[in-house]
ModelCIF file with pLDDT and N, C-alpha, C, O atoms, coordinates in Angstrom:
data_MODEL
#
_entry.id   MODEL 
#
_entity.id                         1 
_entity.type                       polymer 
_entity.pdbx_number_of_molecules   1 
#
_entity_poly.entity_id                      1 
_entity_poly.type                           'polypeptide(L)' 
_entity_poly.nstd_linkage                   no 
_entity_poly.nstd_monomer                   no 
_entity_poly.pdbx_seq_one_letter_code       
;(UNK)(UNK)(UNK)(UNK)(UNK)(UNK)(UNK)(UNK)(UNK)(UNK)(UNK)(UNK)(UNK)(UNK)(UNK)(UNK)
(UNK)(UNK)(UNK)(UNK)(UNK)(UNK)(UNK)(UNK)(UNK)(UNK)(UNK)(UNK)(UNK)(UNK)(UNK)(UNK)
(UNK)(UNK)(UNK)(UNK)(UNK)(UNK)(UNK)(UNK)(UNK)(UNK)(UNK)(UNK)(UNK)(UNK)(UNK)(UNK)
;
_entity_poly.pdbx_seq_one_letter_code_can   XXXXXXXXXXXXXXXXXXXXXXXXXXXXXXXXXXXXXXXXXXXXXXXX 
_entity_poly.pdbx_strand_id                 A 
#
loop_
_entity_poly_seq.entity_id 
_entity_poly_seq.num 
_entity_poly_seq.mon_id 
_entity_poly_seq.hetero 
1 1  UNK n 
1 2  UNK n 
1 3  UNK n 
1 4  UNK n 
1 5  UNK n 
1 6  UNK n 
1 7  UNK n 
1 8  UNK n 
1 9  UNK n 
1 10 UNK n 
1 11 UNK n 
1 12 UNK n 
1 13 UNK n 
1 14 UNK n 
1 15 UNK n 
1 16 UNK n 
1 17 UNK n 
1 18 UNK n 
1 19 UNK n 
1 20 UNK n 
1 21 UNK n 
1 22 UNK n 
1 23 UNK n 
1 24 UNK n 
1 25 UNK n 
1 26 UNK n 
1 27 UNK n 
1 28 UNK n 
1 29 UNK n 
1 30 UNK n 
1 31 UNK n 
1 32 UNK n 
1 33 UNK n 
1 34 UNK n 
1 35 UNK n 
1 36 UNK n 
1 37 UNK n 
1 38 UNK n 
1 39 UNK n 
1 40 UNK n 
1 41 UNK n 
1 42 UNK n 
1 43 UNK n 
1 44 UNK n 
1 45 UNK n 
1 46 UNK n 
1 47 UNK n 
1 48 UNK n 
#
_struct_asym.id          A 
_struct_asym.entity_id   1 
#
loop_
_ma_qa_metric.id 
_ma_qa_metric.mode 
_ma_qa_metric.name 
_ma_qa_metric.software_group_id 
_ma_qa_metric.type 
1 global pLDDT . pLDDT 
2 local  pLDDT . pLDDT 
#
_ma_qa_metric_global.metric_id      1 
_ma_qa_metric_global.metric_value   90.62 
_ma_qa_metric_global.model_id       1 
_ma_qa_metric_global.ordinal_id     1 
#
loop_
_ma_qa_metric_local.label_asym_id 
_ma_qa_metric_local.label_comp_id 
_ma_qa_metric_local.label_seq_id 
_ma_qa_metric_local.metric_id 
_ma_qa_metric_local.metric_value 
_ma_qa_metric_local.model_id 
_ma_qa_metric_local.ordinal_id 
A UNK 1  2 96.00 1 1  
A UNK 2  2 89.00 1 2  
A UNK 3  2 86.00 1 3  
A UNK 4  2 87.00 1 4  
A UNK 5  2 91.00 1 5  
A UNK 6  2 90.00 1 6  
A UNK 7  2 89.00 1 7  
A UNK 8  2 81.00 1 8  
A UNK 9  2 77.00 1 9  
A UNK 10 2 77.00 1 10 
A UNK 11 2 74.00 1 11 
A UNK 12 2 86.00 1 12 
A UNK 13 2 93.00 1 13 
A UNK 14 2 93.00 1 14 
A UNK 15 2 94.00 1 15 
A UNK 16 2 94.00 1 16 
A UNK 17 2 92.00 1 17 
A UNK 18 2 92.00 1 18 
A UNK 19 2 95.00 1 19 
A UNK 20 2 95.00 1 20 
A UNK 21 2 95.00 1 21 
A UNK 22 2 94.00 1 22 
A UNK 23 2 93.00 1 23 
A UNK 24 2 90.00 1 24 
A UNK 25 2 87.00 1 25 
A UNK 26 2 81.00 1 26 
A UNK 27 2 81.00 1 27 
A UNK 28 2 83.00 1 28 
A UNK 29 2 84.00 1 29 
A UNK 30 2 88.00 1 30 
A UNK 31 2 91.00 1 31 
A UNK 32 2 92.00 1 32 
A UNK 33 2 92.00 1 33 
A UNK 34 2 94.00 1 34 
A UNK 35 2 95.00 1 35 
A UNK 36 2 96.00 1 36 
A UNK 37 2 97.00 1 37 
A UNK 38 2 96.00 1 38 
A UNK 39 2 96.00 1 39 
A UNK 40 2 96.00 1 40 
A UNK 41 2 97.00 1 41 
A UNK 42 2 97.00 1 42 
A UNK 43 2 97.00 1 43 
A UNK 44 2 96.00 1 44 
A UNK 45 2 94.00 1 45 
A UNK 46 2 95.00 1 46 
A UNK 47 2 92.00 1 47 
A UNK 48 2 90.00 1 48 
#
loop_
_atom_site.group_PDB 
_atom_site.id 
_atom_site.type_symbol 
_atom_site.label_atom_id 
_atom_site.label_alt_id 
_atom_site.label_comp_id 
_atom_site.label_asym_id 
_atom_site.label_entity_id 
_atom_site.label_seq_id 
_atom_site.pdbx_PDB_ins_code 
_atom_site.Cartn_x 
_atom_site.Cartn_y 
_atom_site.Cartn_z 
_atom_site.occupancy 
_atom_site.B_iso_or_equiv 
_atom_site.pdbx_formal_charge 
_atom_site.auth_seq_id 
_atom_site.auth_comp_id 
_atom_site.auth_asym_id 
_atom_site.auth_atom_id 
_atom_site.pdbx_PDB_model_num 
ATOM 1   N N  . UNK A 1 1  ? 208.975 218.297 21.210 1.00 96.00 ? 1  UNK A N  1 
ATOM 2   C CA . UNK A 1 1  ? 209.871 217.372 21.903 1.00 96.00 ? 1  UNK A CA 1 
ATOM 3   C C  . UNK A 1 1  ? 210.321 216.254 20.970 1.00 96.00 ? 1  UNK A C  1 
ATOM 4   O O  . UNK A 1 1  ? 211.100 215.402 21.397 1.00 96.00 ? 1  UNK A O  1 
ATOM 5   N N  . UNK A 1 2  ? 209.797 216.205 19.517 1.00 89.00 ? 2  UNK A N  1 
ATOM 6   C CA . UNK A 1 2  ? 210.319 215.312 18.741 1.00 89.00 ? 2  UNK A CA 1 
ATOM 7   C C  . UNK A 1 2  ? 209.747 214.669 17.785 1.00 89.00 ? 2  UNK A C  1 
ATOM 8   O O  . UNK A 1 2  ? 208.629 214.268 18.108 1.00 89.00 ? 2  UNK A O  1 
ATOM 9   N N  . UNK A 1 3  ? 210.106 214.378 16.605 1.00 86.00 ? 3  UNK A N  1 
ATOM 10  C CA . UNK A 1 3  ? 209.261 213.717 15.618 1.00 86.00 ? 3  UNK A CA 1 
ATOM 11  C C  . UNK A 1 3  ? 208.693 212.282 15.604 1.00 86.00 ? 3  UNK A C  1 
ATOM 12  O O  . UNK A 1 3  ? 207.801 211.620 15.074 1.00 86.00 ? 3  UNK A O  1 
ATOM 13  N N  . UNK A 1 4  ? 209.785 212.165 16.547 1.00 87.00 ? 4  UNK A N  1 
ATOM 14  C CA . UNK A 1 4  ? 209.803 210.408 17.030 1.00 87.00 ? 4  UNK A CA 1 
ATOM 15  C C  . UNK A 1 4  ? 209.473 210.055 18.120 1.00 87.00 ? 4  UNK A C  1 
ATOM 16  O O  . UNK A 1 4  ? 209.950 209.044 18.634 1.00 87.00 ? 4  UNK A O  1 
ATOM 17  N N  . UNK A 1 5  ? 208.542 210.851 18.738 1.00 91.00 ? 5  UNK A N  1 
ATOM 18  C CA . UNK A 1 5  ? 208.490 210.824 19.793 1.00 91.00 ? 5  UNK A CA 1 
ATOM 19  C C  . UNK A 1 5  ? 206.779 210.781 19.582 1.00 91.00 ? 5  UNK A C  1 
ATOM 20  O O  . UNK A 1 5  ? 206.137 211.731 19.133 1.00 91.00 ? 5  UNK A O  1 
ATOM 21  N N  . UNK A 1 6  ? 206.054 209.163 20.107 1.00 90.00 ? 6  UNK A N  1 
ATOM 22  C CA . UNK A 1 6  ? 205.271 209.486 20.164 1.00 90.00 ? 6  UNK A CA 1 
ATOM 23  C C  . UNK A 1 6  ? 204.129 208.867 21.208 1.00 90.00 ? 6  UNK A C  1 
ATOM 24  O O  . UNK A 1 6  ? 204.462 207.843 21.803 1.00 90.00 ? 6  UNK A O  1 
ATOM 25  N N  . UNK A 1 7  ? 202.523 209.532 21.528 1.00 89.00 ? 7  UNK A N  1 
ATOM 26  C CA . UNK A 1 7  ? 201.830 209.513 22.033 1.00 89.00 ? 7  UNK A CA 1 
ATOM 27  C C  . UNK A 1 7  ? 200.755 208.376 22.126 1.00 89.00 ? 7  UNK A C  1 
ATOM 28  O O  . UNK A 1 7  ? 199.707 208.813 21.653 1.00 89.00 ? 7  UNK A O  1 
ATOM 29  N N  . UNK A 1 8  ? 200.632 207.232 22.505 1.00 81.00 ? 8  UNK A N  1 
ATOM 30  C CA . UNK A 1 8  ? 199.293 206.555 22.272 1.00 81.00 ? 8  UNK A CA 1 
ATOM 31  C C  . UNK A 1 8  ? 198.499 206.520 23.012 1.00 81.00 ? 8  UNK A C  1 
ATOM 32  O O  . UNK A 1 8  ? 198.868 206.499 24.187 1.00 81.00 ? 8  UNK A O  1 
ATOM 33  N N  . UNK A 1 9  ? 197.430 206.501 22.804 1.00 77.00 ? 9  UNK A N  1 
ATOM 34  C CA . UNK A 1 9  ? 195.732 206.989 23.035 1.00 77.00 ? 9  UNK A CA 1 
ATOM 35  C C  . UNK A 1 9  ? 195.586 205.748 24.692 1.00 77.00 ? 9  UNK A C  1 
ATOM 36  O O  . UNK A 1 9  ? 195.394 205.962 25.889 1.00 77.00 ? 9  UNK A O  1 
ATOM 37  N N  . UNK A 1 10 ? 195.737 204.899 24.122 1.00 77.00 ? 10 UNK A N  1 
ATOM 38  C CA . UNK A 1 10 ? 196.084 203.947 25.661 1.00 77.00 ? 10 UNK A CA 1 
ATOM 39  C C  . UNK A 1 10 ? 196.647 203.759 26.660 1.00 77.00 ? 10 UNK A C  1 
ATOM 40  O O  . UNK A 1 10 ? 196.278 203.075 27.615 1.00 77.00 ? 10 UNK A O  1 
ATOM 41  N N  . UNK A 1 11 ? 197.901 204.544 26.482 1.00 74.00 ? 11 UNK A N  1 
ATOM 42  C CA . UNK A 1 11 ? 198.721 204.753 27.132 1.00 74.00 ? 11 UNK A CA 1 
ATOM 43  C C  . UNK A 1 11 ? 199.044 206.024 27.918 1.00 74.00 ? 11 UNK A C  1 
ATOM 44  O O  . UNK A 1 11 ? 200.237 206.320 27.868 1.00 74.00 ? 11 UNK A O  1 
ATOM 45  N N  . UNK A 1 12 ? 198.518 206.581 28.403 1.00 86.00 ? 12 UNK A N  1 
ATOM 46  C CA . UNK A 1 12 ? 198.638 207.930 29.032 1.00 86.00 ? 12 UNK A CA 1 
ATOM 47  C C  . UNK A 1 12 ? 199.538 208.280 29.915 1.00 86.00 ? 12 UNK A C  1 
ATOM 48  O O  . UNK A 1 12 ? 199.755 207.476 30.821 1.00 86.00 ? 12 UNK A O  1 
ATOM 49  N N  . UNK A 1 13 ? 200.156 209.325 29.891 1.00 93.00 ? 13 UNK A N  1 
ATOM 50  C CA . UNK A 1 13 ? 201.458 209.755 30.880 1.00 93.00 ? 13 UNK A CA 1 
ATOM 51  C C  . UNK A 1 13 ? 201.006 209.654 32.261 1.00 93.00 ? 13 UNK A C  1 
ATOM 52  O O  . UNK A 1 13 ? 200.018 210.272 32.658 1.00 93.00 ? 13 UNK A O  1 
ATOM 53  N N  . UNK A 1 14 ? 201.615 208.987 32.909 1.00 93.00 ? 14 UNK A N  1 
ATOM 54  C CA . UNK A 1 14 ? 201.976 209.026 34.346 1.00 93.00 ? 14 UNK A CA 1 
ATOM 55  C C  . UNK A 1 14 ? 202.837 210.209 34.966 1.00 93.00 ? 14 UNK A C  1 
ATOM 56  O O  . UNK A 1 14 ? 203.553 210.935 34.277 1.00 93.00 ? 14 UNK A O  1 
ATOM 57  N N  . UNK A 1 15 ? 202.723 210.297 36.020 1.00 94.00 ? 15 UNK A N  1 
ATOM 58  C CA . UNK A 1 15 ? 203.509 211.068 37.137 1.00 94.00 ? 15 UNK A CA 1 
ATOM 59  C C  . UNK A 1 15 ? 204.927 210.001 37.604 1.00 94.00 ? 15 UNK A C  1 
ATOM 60  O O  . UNK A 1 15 ? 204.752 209.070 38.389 1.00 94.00 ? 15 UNK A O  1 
ATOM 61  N N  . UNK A 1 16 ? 205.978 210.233 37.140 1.00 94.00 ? 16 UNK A N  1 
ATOM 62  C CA . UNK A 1 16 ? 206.904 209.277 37.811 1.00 94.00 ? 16 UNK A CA 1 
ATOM 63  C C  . UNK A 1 16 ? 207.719 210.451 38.395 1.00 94.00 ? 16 UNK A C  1 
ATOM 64  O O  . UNK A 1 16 ? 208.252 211.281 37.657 1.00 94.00 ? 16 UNK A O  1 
ATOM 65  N N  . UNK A 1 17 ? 207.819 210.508 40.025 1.00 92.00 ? 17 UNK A N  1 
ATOM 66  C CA . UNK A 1 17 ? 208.777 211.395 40.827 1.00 92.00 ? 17 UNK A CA 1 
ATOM 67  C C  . UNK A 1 17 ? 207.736 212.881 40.066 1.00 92.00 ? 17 UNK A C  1 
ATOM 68  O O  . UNK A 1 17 ? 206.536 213.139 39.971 1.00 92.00 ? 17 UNK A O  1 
ATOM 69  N N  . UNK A 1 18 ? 208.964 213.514 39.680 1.00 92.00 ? 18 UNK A N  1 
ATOM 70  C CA . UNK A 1 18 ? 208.824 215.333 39.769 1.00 92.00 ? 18 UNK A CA 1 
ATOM 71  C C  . UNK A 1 18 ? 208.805 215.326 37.643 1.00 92.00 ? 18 UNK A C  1 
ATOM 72  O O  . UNK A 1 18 ? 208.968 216.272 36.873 1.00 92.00 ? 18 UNK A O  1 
ATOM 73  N N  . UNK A 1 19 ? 208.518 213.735 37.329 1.00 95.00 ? 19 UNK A N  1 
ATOM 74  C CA . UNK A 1 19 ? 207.967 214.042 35.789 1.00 95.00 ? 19 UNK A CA 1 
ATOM 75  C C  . UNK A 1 19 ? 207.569 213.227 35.209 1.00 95.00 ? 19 UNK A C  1 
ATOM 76  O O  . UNK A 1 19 ? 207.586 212.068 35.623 1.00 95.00 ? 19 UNK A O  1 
ATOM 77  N N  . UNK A 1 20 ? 206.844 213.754 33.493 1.00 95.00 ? 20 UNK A N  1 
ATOM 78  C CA . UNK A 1 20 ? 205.638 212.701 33.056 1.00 95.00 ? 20 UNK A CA 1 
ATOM 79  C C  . UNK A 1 20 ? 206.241 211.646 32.409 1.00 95.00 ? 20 UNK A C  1 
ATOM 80  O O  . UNK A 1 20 ? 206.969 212.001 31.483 1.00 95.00 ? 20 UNK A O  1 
ATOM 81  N N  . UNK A 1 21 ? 206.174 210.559 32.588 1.00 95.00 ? 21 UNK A N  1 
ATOM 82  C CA . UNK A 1 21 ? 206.500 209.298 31.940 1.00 95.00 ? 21 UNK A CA 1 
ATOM 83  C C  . UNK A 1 21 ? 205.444 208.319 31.108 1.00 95.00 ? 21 UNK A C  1 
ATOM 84  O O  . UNK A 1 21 ? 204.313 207.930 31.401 1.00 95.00 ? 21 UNK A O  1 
ATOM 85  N N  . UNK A 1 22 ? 206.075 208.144 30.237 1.00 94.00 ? 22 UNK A N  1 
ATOM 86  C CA . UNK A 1 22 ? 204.944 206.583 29.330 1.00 94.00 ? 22 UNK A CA 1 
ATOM 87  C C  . UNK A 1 22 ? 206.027 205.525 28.467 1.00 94.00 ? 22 UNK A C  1 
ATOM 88  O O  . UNK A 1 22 ? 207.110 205.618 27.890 1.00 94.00 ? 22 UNK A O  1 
ATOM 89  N N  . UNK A 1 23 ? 205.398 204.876 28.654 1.00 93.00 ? 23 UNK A N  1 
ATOM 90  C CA . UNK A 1 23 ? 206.138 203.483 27.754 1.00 93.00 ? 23 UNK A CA 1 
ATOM 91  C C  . UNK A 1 23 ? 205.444 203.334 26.488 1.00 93.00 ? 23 UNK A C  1 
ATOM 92  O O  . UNK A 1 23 ? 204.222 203.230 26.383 1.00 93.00 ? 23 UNK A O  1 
ATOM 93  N N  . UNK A 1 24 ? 206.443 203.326 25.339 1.00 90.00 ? 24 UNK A N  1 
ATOM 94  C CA . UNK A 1 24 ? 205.985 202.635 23.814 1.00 90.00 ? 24 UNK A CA 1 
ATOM 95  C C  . UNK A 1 24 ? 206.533 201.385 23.710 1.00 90.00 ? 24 UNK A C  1 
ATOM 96  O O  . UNK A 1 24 ? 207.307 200.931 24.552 1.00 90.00 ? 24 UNK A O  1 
ATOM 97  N N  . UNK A 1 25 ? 206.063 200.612 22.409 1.00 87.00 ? 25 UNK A N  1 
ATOM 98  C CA . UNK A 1 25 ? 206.646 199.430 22.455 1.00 87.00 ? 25 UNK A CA 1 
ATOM 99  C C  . UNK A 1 25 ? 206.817 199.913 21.040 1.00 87.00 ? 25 UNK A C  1 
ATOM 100 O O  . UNK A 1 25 ? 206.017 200.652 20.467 1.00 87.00 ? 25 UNK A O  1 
ATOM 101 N N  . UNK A 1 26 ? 208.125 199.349 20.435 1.00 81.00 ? 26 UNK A N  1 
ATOM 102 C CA . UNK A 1 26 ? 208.577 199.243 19.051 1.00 81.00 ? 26 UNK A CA 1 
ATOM 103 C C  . UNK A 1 26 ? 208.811 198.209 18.516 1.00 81.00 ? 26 UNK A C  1 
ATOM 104 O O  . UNK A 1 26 ? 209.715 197.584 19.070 1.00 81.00 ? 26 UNK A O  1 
ATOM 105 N N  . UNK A 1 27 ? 208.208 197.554 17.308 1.00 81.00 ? 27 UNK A N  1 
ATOM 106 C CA . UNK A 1 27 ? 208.199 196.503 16.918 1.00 81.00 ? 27 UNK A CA 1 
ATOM 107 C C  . UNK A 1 27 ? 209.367 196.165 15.854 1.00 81.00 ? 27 UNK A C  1 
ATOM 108 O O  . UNK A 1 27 ? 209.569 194.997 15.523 1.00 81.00 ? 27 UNK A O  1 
ATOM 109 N N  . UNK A 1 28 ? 210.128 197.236 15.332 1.00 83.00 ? 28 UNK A N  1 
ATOM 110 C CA . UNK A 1 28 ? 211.024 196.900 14.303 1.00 83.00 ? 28 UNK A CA 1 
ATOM 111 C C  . UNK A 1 28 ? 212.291 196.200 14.910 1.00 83.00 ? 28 UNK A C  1 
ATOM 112 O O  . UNK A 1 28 ? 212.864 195.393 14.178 1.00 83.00 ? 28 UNK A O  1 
ATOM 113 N N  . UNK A 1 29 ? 212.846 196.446 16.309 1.00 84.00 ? 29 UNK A N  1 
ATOM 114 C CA . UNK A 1 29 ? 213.577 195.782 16.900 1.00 84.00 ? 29 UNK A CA 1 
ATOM 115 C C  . UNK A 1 29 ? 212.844 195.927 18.526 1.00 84.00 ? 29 UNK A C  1 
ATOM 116 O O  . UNK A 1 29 ? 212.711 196.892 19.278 1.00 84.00 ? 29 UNK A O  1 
ATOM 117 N N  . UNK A 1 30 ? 212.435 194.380 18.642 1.00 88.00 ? 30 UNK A N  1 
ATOM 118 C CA . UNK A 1 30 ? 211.538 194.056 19.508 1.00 88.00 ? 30 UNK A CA 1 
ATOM 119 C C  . UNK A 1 30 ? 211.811 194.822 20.952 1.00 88.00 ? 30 UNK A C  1 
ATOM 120 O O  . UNK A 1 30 ? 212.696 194.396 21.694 1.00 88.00 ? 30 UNK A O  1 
ATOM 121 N N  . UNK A 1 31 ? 210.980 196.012 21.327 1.00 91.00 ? 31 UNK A N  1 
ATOM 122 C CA . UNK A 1 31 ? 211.843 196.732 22.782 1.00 91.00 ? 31 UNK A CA 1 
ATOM 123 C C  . UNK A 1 31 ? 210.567 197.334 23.295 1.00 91.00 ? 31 UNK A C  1 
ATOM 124 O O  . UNK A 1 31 ? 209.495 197.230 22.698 1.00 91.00 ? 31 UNK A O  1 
ATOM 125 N N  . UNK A 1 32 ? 210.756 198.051 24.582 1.00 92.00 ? 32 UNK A N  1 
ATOM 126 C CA . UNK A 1 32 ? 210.296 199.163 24.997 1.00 92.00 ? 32 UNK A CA 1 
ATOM 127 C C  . UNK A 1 32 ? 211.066 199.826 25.041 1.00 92.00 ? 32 UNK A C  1 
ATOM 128 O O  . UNK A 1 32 ? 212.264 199.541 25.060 1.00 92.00 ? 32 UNK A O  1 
ATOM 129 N N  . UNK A 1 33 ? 210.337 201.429 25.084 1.00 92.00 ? 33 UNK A N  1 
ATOM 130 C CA . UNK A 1 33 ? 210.994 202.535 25.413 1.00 92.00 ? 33 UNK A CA 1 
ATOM 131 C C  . UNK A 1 33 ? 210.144 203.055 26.425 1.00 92.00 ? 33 UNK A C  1 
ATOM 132 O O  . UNK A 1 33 ? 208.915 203.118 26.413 1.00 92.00 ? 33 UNK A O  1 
ATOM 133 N N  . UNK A 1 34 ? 211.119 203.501 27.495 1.00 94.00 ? 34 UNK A N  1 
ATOM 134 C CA . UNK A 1 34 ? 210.174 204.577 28.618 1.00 94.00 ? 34 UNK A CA 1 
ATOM 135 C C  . UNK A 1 34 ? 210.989 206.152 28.067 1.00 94.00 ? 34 UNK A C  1 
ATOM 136 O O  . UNK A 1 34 ? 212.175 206.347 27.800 1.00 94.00 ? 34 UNK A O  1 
ATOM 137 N N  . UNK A 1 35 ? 210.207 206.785 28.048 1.00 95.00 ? 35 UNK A N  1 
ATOM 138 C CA . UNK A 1 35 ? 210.331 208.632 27.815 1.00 95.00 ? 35 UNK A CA 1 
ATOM 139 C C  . UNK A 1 35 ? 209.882 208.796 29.209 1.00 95.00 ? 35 UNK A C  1 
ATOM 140 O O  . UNK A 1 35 ? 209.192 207.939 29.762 1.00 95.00 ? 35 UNK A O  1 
ATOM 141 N N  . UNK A 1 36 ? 210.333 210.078 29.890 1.00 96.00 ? 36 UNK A N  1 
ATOM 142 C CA . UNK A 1 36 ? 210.294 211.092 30.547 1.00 96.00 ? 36 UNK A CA 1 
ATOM 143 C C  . UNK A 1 36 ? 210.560 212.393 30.390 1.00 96.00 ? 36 UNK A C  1 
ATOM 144 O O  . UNK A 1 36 ? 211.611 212.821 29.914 1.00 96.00 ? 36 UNK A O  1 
ATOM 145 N N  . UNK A 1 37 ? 209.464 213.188 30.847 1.00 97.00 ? 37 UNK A N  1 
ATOM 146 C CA . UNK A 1 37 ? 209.995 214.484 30.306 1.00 97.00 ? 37 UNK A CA 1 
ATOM 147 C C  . UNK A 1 37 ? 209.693 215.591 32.052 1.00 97.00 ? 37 UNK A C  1 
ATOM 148 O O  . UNK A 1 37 ? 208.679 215.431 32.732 1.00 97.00 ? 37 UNK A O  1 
ATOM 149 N N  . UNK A 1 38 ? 210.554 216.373 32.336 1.00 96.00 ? 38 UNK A N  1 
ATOM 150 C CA . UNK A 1 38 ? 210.523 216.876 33.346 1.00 96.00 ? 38 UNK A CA 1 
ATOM 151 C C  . UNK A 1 38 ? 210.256 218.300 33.049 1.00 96.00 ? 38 UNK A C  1 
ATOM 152 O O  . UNK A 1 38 ? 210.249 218.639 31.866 1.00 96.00 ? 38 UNK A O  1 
ATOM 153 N N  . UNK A 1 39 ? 210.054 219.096 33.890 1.00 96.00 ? 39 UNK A N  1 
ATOM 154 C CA . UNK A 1 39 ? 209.366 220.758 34.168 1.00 96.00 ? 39 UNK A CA 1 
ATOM 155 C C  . UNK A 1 39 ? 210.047 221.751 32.929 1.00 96.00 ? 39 UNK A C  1 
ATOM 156 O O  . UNK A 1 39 ? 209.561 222.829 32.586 1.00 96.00 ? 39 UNK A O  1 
ATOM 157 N N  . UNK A 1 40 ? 210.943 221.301 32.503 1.00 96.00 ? 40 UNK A N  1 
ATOM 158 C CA . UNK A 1 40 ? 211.862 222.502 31.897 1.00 96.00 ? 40 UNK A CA 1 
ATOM 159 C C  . UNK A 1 40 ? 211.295 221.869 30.304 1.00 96.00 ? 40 UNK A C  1 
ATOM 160 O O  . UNK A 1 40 ? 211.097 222.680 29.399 1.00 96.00 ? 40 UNK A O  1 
ATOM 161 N N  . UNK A 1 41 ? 211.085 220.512 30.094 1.00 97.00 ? 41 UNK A N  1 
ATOM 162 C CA . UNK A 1 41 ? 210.827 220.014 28.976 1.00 97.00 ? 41 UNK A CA 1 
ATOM 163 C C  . UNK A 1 41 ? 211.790 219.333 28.459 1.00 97.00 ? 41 UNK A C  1 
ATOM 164 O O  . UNK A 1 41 ? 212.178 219.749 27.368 1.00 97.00 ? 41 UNK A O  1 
ATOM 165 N N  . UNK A 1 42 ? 212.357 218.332 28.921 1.00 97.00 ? 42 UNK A N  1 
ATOM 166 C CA . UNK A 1 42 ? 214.104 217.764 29.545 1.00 97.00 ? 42 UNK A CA 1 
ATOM 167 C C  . UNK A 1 42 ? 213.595 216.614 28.514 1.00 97.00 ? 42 UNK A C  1 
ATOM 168 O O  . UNK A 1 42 ? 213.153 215.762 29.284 1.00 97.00 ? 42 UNK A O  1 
ATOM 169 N N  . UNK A 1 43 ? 213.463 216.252 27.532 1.00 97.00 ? 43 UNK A N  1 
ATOM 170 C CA . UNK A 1 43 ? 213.446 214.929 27.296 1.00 97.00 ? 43 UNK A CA 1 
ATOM 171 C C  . UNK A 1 43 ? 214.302 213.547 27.539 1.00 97.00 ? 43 UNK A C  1 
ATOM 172 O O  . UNK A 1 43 ? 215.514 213.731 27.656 1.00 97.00 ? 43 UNK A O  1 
ATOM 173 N N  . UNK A 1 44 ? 213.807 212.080 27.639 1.00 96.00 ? 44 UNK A N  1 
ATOM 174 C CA . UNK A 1 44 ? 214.760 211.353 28.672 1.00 96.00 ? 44 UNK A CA 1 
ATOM 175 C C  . UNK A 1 44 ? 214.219 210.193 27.854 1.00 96.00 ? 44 UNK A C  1 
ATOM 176 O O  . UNK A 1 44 ? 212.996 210.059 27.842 1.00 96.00 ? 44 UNK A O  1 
ATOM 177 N N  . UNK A 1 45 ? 214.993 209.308 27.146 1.00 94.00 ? 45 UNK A N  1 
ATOM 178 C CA . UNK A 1 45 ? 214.707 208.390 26.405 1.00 94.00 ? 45 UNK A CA 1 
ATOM 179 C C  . UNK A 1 45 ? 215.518 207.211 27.253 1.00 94.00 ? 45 UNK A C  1 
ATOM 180 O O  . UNK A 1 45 ? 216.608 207.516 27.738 1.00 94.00 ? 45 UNK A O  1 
ATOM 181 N N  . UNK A 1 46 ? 215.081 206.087 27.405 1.00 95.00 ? 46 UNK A N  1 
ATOM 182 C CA . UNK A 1 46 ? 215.314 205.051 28.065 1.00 95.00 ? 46 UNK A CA 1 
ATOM 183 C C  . UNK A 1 46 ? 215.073 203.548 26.797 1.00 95.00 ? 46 UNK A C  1 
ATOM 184 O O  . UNK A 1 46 ? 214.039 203.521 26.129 1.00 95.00 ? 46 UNK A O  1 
ATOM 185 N N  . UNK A 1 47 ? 215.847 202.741 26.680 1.00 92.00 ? 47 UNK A N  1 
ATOM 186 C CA . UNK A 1 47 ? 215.599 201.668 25.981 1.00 92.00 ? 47 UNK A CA 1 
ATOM 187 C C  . UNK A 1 47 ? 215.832 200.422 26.998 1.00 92.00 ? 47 UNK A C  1 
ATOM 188 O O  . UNK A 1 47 ? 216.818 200.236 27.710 1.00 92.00 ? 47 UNK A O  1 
ATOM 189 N N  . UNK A 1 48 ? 214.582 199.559 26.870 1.00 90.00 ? 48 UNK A N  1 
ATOM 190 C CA . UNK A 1 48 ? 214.242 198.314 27.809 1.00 90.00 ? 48 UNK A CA 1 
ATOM 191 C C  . UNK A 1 48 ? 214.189 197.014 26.695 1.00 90.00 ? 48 UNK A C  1 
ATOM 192 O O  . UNK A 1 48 ? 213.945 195.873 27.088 1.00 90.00 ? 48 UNK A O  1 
#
């Protein structure tokens, strides 16, 4: 699902609706990101 796409140990995927969601935080330009990924393997990048 991506090179950039990644996993932290603290943060564990949730159930949001009908798919798995988690929030990263990126420090090079101060943000979150929420990912979702749904049944088919749909990736869903969100910037907060």
């Amino acid at each position: 699902i991506g090179a950039g796409v990644r996993l932290h140990r603290q943060d564990s995927p949730i159930r949001f609706g009908s798919k798995a969601a988690w929030i990263i935080g990126e420090a090079s330009v101060p943000k979150l990101v929420l990912y979702t990924l749904d049944a088919d393997l749909l990736l869903t990048r969100v910037e907060i």
